[in-house]
C-alpha atoms as a PDB file:
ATOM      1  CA  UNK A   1       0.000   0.000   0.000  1.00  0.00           C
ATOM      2  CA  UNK A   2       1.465   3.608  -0.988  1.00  0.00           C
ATOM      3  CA  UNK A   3       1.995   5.842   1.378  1.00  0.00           C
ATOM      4  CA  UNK A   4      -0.207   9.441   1.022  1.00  0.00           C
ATOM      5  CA  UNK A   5       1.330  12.494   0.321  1.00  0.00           C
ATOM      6  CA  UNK A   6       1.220  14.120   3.745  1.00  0.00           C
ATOM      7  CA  UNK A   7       2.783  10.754   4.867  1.00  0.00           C
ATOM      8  CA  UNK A   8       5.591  11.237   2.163  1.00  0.00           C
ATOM      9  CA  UNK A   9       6.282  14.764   2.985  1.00  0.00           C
ATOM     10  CA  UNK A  10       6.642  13.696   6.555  1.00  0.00           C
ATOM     11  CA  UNK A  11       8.994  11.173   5.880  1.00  0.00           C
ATOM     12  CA  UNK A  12      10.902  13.615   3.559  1.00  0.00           C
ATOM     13  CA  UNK A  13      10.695  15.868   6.880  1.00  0.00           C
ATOM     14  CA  UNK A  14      12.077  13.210   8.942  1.00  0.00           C
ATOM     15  CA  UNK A  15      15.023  12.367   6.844  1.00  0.00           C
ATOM     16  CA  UNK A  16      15.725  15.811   6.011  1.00  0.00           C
ATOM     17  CA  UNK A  17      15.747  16.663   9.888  1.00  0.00           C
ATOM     18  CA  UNK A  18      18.037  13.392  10.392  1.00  0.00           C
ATOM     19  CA  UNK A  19      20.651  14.432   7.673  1.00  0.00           C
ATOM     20  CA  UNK A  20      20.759  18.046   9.393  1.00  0.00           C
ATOM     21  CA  UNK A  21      21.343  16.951  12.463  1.00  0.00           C
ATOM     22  CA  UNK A  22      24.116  14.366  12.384  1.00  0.00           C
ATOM     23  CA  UNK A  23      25.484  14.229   8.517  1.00  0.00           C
ATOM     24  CA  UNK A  24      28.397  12.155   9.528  1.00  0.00           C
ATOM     25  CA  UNK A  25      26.239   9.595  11.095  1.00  0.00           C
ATOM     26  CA  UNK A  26      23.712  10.027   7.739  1.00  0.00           C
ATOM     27  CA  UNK A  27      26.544   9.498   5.614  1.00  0.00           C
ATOM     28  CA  UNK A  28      27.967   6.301   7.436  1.00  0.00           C
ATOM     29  CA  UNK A  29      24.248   5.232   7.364  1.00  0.00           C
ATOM     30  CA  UNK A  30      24.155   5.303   3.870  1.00  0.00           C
ATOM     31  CA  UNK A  31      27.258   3.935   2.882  1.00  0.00           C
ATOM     32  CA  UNK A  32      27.151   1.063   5.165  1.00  0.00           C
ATOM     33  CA  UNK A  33      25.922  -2.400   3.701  1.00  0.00           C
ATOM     34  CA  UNK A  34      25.166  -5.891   5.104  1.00  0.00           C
ATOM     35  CA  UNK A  35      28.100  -6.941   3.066  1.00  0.00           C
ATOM     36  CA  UNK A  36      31.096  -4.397   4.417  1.00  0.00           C
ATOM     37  CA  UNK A  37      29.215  -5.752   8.299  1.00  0.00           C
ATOM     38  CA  UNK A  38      29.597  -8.909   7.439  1.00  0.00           C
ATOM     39  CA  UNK A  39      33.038  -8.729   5.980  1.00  0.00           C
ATOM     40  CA  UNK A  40      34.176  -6.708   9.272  1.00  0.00           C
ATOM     41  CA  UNK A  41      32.927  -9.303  11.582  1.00  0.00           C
ATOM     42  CA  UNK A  42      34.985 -11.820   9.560  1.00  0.00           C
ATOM     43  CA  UNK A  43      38.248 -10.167   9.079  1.00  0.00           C
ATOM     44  CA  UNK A  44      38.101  -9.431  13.226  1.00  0.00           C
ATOM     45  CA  UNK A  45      36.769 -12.971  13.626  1.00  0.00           C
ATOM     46  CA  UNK A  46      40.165 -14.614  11.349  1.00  0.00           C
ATOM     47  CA  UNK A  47      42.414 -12.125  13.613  1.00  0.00           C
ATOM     48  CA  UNK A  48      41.503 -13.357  16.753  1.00  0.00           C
ATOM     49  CA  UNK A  49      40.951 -17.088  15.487  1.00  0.00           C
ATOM     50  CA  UNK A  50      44.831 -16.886  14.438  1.00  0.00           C
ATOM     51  CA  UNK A  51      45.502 -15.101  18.000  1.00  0.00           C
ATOM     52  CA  UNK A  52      43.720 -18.110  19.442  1.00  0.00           C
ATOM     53  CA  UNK A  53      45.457 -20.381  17.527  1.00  0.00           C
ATOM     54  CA  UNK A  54      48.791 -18.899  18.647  1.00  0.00           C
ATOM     55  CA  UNK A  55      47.673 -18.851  22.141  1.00  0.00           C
ATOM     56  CA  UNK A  56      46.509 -23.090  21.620  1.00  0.00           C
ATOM     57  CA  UNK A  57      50.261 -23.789  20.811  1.00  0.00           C
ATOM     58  CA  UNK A  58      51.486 -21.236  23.330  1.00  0.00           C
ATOM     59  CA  UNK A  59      49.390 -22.169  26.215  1.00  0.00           C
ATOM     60  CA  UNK A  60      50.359 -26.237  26.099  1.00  0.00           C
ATOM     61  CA  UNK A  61      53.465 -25.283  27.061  1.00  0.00           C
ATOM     62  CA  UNK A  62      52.077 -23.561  30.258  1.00  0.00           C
ATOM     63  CA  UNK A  63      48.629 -25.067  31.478  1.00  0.00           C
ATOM     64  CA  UNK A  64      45.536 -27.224  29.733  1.00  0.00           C
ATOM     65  CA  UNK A  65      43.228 -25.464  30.932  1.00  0.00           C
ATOM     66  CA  UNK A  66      44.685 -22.052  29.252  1.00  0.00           C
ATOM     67  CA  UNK A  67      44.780 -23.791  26.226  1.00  0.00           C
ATOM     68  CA  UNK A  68      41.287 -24.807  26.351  1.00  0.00           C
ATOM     69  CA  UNK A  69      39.933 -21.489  27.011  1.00  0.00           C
ATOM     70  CA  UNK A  70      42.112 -20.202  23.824  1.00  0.00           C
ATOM     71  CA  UNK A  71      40.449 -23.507  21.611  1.00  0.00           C
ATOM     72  CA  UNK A  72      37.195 -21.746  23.114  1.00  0.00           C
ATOM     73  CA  UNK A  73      37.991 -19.005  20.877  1.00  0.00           C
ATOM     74  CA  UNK A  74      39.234 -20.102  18.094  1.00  0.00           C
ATOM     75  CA  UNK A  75      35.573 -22.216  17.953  1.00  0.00           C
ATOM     76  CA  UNK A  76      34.044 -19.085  18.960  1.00  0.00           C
ATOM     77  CA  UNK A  77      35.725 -17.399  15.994  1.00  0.00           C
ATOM     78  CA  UNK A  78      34.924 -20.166  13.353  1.00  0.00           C
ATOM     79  CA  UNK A  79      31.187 -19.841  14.160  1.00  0.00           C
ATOM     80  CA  UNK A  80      31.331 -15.628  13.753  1.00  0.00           C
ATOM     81  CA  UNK A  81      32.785 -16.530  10.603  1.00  0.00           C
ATOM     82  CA  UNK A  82      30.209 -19.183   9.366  1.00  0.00           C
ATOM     83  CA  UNK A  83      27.633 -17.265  10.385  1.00  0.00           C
ATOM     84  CA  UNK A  84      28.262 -14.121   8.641  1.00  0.00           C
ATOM     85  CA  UNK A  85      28.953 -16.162   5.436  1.00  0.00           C
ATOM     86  CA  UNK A  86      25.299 -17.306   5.734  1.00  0.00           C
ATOM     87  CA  UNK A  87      23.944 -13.895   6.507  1.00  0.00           C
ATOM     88  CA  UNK A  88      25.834 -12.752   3.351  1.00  0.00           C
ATOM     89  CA  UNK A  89      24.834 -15.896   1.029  1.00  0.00           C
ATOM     90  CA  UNK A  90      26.165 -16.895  -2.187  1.00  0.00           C
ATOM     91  CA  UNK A  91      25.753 -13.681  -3.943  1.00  0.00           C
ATOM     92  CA  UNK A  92      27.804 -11.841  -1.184  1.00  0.00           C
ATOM     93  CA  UNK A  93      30.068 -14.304  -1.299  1.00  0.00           C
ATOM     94  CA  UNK A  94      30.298 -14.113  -5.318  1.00  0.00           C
ATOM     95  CA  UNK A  95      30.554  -9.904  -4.867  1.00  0.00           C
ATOM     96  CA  UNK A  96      33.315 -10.322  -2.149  1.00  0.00           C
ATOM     97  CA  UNK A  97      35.020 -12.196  -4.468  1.00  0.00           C
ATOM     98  CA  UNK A  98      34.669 -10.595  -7.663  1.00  0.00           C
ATOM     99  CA  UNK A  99      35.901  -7.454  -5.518  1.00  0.00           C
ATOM    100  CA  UNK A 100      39.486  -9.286  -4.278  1.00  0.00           C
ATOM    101  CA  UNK A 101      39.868 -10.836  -8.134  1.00  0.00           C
ATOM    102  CA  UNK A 102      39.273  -6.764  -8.976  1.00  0.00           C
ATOM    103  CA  UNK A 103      41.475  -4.881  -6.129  1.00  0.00           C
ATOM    104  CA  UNK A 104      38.335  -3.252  -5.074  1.00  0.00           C
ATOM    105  CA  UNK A 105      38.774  -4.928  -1.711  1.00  0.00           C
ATOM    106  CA  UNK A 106      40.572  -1.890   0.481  1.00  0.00           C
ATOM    107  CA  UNK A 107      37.602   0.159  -0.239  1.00  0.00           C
ATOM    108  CA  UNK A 108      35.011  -1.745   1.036  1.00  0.00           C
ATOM    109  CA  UNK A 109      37.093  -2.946   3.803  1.00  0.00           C
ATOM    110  CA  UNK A 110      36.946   0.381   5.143  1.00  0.00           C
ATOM    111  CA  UNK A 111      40.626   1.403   4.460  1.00  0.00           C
ATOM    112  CA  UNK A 112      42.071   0.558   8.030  1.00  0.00           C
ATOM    113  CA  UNK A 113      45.437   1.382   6.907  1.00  0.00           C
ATOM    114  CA  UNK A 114      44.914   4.036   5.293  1.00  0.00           C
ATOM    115  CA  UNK A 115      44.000   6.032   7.998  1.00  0.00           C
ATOM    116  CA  UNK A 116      45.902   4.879  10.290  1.00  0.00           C
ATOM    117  CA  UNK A 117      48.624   6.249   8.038  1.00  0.00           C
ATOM    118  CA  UNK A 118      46.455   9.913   7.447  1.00  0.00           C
ATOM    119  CA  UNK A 119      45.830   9.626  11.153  1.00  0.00           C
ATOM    120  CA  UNK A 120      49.997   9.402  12.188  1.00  0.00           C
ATOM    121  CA  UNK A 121      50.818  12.240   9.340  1.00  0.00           C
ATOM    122  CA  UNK A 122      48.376  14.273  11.342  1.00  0.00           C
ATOM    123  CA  UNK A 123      50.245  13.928  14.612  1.00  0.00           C
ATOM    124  CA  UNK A 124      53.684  14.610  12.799  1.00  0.00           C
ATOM    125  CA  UNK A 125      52.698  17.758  11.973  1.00  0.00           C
END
């Protein structure tokens, strides 16, 4: 069912009111996809799996039950990962890739690097 007019104009009143009051909250809004989310949750996910992983082999060495807690998050970690693949599906999965095959992948990644270099040029100056 359409919305009426007066219901569209308040609705263009509502956004407009939201994009004046916060636009770099608007713009993240709008440039912010299930896909980047998903991807975000993963990369973190595969960080602190391998961190896990290191702390498996690391923690033998000192006590079981250290290393258990770090297998903990490694499994932890696996299921972030499987479970944002699903919430992305196969034609995330297809985009993500067509995007590493392309080089497109630091963009939608969200550039961590890159500002963490514009962010230590800025406190050289």
């Amino acid at each position: 069912m359409p919305l009426s007019d007066d219901e569209q104009r308040i609705l263009h009143e509502i956004e407009k009111e939201f994009y004046d009051s916060d636009p770099e909250f608007a713009r993240e809004v709008g440039e912010t996809t299930l896909y980047k989310h998903a991807l975000r949750n993963i990369k973190w996910a595969v960080i602190i799996g391998v961190a896990g992983l290191v702390g498996v082999v690391a923690a033998l060495q000192v006590h079981f039950g250290l290393a258990f807690v770090a297998f903990l998050t490694m499994f932890v970690c696996a299921v972030v990962v499987e479970r944002n693949l699903r919430k992305m599906g196969k034609a995330g999965f297809q985009k993500v890739t067509g995007q590493v095959r392309s080089g497109q992948m630091r963009a939608s990644m969200g550039g961590f690097s890159e500002r963490m270099r514009n962010r230590l040029r800025k406190d050289d100056l």
